[in-house]
Protein backbone atom coordinates (compact mmCIF):
# COMPACT_ATOMS: atom_id res chain seq x y z
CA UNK A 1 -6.29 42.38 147.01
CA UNK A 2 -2.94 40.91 145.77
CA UNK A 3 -1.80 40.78 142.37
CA UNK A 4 -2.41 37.08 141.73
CA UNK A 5 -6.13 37.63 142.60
CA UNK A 6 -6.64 40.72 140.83
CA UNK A 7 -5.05 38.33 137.44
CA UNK A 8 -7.62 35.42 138.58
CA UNK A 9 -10.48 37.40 138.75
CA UNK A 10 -11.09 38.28 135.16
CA UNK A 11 -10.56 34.80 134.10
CA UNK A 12 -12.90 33.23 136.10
CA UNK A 13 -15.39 35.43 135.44
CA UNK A 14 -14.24 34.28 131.71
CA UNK A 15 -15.05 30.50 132.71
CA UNK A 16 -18.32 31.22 134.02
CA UNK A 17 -19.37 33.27 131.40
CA UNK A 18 -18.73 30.46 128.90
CA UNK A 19 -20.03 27.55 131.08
CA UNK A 20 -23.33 29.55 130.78
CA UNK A 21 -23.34 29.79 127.59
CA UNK A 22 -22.53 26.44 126.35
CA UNK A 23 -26.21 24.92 127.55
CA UNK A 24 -27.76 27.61 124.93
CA UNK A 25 -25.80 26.75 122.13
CA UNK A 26 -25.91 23.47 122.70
CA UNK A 27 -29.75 23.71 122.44
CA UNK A 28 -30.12 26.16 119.80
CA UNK A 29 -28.57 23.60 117.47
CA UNK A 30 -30.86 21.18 117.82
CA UNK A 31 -33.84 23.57 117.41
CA UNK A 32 -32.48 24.93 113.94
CA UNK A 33 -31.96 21.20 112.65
CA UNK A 34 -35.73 20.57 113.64
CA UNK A 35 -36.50 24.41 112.11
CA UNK A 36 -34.08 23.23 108.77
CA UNK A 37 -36.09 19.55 108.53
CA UNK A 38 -39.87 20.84 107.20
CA UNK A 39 -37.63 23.08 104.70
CA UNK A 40 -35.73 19.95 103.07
CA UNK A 41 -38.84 17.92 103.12
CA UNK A 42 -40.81 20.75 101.53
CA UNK A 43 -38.48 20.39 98.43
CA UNK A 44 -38.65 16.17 98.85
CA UNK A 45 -41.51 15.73 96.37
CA UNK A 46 -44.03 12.80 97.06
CA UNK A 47 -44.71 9.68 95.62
CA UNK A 48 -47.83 11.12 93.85
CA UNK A 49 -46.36 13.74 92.37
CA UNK A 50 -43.22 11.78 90.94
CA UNK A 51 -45.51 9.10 89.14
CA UNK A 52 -47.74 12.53 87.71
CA UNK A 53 -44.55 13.99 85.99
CA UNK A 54 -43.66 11.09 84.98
CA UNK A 55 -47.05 10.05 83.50
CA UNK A 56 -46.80 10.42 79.90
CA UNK A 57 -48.70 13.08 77.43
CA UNK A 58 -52.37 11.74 76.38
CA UNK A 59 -51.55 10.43 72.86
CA UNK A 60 -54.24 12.22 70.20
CA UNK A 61 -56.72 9.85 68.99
CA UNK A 62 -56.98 9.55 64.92
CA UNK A 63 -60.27 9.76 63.48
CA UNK A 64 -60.40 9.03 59.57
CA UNK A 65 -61.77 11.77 57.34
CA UNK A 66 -65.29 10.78 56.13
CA UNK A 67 -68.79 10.99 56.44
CA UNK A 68 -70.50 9.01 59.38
CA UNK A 69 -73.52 8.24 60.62
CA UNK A 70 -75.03 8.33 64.46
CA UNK A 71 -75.90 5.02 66.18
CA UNK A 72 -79.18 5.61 67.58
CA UNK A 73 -78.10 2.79 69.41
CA UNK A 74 -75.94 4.33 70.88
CA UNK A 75 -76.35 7.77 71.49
CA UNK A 76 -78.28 9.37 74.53
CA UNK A 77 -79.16 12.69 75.11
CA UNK A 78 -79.42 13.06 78.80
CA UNK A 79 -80.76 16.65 80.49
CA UNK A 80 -80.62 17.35 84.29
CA UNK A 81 -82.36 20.06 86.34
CA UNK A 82 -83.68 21.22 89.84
CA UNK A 83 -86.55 20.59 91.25
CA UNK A 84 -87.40 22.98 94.18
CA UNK A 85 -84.03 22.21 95.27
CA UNK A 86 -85.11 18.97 96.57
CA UNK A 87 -84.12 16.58 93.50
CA UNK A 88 -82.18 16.76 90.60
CA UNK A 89 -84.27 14.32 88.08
CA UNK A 90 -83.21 13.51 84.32
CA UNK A 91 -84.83 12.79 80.82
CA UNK A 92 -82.89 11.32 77.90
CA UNK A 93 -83.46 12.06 74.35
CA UNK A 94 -83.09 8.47 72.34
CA UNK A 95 -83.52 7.56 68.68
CA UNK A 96 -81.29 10.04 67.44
CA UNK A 97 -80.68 10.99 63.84
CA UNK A 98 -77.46 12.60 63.19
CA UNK A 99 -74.84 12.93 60.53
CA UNK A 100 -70.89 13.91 61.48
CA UNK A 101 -68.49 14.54 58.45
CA UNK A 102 -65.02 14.56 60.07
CA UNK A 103 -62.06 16.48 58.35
CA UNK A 104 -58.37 14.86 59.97
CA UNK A 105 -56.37 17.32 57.89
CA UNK A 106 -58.54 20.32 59.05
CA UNK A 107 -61.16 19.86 61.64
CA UNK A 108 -62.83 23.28 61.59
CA UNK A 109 -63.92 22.10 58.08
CA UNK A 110 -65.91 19.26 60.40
CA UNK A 111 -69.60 19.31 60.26
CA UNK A 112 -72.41 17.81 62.53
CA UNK A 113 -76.49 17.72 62.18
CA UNK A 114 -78.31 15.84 64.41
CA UNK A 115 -82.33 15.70 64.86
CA UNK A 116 -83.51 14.09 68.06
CA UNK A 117 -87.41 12.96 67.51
CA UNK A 118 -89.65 13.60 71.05
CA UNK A 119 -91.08 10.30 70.41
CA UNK A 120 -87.52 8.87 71.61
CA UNK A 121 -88.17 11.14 75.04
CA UNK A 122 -87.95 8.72 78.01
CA UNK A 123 -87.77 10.21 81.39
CA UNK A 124 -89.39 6.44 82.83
CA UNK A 125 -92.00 8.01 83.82
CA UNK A 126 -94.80 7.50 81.63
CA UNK A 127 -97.13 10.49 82.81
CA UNK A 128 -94.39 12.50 82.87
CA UNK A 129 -93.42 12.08 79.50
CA UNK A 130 -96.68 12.84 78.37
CA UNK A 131 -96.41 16.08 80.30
CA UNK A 132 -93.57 16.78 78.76
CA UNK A 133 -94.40 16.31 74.96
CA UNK A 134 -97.72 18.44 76.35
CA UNK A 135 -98.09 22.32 75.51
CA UNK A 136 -96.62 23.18 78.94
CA UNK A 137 -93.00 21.71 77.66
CA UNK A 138 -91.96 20.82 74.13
CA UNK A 139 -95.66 20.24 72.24
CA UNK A 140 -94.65 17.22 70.71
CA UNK A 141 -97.94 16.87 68.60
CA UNK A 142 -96.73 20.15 66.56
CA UNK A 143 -92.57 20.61 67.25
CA UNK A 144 -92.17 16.78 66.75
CA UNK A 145 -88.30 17.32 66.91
CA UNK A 146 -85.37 19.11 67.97
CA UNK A 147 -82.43 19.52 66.14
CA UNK A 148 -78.80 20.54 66.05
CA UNK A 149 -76.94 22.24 63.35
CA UNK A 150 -72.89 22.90 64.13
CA UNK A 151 -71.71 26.31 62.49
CA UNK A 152 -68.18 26.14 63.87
CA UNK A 153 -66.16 23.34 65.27
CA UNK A 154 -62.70 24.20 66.47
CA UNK A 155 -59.85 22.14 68.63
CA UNK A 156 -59.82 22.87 72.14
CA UNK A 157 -56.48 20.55 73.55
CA UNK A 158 -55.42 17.19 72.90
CA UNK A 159 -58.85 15.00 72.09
CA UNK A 160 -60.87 17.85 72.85
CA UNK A 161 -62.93 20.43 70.46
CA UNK A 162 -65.34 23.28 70.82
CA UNK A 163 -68.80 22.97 68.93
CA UNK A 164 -71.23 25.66 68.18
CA UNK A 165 -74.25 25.55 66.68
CA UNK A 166 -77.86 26.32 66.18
CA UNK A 167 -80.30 24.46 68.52
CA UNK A 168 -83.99 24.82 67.44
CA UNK A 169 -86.88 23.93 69.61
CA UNK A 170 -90.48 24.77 68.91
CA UNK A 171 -88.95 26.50 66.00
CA UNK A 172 -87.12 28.78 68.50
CA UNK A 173 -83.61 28.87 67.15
CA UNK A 174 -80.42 29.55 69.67
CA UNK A 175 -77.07 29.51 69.18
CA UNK A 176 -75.50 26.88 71.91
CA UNK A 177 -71.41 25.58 72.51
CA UNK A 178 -70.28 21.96 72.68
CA UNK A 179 -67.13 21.02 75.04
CA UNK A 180 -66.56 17.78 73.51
CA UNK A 181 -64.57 14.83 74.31
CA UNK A 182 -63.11 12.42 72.07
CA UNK A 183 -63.42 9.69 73.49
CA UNK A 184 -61.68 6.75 70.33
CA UNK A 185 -61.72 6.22 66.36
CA UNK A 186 -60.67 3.71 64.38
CA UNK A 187 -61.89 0.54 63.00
CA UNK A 188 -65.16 -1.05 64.93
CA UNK A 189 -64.01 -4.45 65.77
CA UNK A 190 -67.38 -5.70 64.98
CA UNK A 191 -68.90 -3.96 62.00
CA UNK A 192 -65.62 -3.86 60.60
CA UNK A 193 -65.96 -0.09 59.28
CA UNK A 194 -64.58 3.32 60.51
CA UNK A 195 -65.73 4.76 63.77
CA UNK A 196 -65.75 7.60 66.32
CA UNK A 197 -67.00 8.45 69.43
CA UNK A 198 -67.87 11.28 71.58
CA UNK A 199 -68.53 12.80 74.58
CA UNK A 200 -70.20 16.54 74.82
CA UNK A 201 -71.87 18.51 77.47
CA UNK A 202 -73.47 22.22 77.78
CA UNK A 203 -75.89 23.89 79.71
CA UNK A 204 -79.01 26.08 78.05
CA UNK A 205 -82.05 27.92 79.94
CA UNK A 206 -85.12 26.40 78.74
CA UNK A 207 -86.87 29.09 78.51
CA UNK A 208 -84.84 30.68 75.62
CA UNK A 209 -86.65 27.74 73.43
CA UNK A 210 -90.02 28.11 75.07
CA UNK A 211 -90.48 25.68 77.35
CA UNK A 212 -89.95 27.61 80.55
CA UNK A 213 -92.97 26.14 82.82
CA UNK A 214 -92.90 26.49 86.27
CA UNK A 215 -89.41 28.32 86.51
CA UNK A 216 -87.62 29.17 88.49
CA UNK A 217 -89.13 26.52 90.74
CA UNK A 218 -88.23 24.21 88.37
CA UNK A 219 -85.01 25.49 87.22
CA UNK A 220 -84.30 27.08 84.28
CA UNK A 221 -80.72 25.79 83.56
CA UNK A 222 -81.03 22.39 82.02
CA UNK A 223 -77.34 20.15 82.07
CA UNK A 224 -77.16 18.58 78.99
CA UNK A 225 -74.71 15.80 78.32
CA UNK A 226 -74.55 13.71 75.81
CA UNK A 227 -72.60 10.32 74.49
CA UNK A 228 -72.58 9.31 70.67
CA UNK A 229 -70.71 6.95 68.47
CA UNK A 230 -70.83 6.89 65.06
CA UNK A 231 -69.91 5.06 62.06
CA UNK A 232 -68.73 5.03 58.47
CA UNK A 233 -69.10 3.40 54.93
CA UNK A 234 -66.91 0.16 54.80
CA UNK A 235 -63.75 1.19 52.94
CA UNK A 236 -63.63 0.01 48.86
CA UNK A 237 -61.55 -3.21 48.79
């Protein structure tokens, strides 16, 4: 082998060595764009998400300290339970009685009583009702109400507050908690006087009060939710 090809040798074997090469590269640059792309639009946050942190902060709603009264007229006491699994039907406690005194500067010094009379029971069934008011359920004809005495009302969040109280049925006496809603206050555009309104819901086991028939068949836990407004005196001129 001469000289010149023993200088030639290494270099081609140079060349071909990086033509080979150059194909891999070449793809592997592509591959690590497409591998780079998911990361940059994992930190591109959506539409969505842009317009939620940009939504602004719930404002608080102002009630006015005072004494107010329920609106039968508006307030419904709904409960829901199980039946066999197969339905889920509801009953709704109407022509309720109920006094809220609201404290802005302090609202754990808030109060709320509220009776709920089984002749406002309604479950639009009429034999049903009169099953329910029967000794099986709530014995209407000697318990003829329920009622609902707060013994600490706390705030829970912006518009919302924690209720406990005592609920009594059939004389049966249980301590039960509130997550409430509110839901406005302020002047009532019609009546012209202060008002407030409010959302609530809990969930009790019938049984604790007594009128645990048929469980668990019929279920035990009973949904309550419930929707009130209220209003106040007209304030002195």
């Amino acid at each position: 082998m001469t000289m010149t090809r023993k200088l030639l040798l290494p270099l081609a074997l140079t060349l071909a060595i990086a033509a080979c090469s150059k194909p891999a590269d070449d793809a592997a640059a592509p591959a690590a764009d497409a591998a780079a792309a998911p990361a940059a639009a994992a930190t591109t946050t959506t539409p969505a998400a842009d317009a939620a942190a940009a939504a602004p902060a719930a404002a608080a709603i102002q009630i006015a300290s005072g004494t107010y009264k329920l609106d039968p007229s508006h307030t419904d006491v709904l409960v829901q339970w199980s039946h066999f699994g197969f339905s889920h039907p509801t009953a709704h406690f109407g022509a309720a009685e109920g006094t809220l005194v609201y404290d802005a500067a302090d609202v754990t010094k808030s109060t709320v009583e509220v009776k709920l009379p089984l002749s406002g029971l309604n479950s639009f069934t009429a034999k049903f009702d009169e099953h329910l008011k029967s000794a099986d359920f709530f014995d209407a004809a000697k318990f003829p109400a329920a009622t609902f005495k707060s013994t600490k009302v706390e705030a829970n969040g912006t518009n919302k507050l924690t209720v406990t109280g005592d609920l009594t049925i059939k004389d049966v006496t249980k301590p039960v908690t509130l997550d409430v809603t509110i839901n406005g206050g302020g002047e009532h555009p019609m009546a012209k006087v202060p008002a407030a309104g409010f959302d609530a819901t809990t969930t009790i086991k019938r049984s604790d009060f007594g009128v645990g028939a048929y469980a668990p068949n019929v279920s035990d836990e009973v949904n309550i939710r419930i929707t009130t407004e209220a209003t106040g005196e007209k304030p002195a001129a």
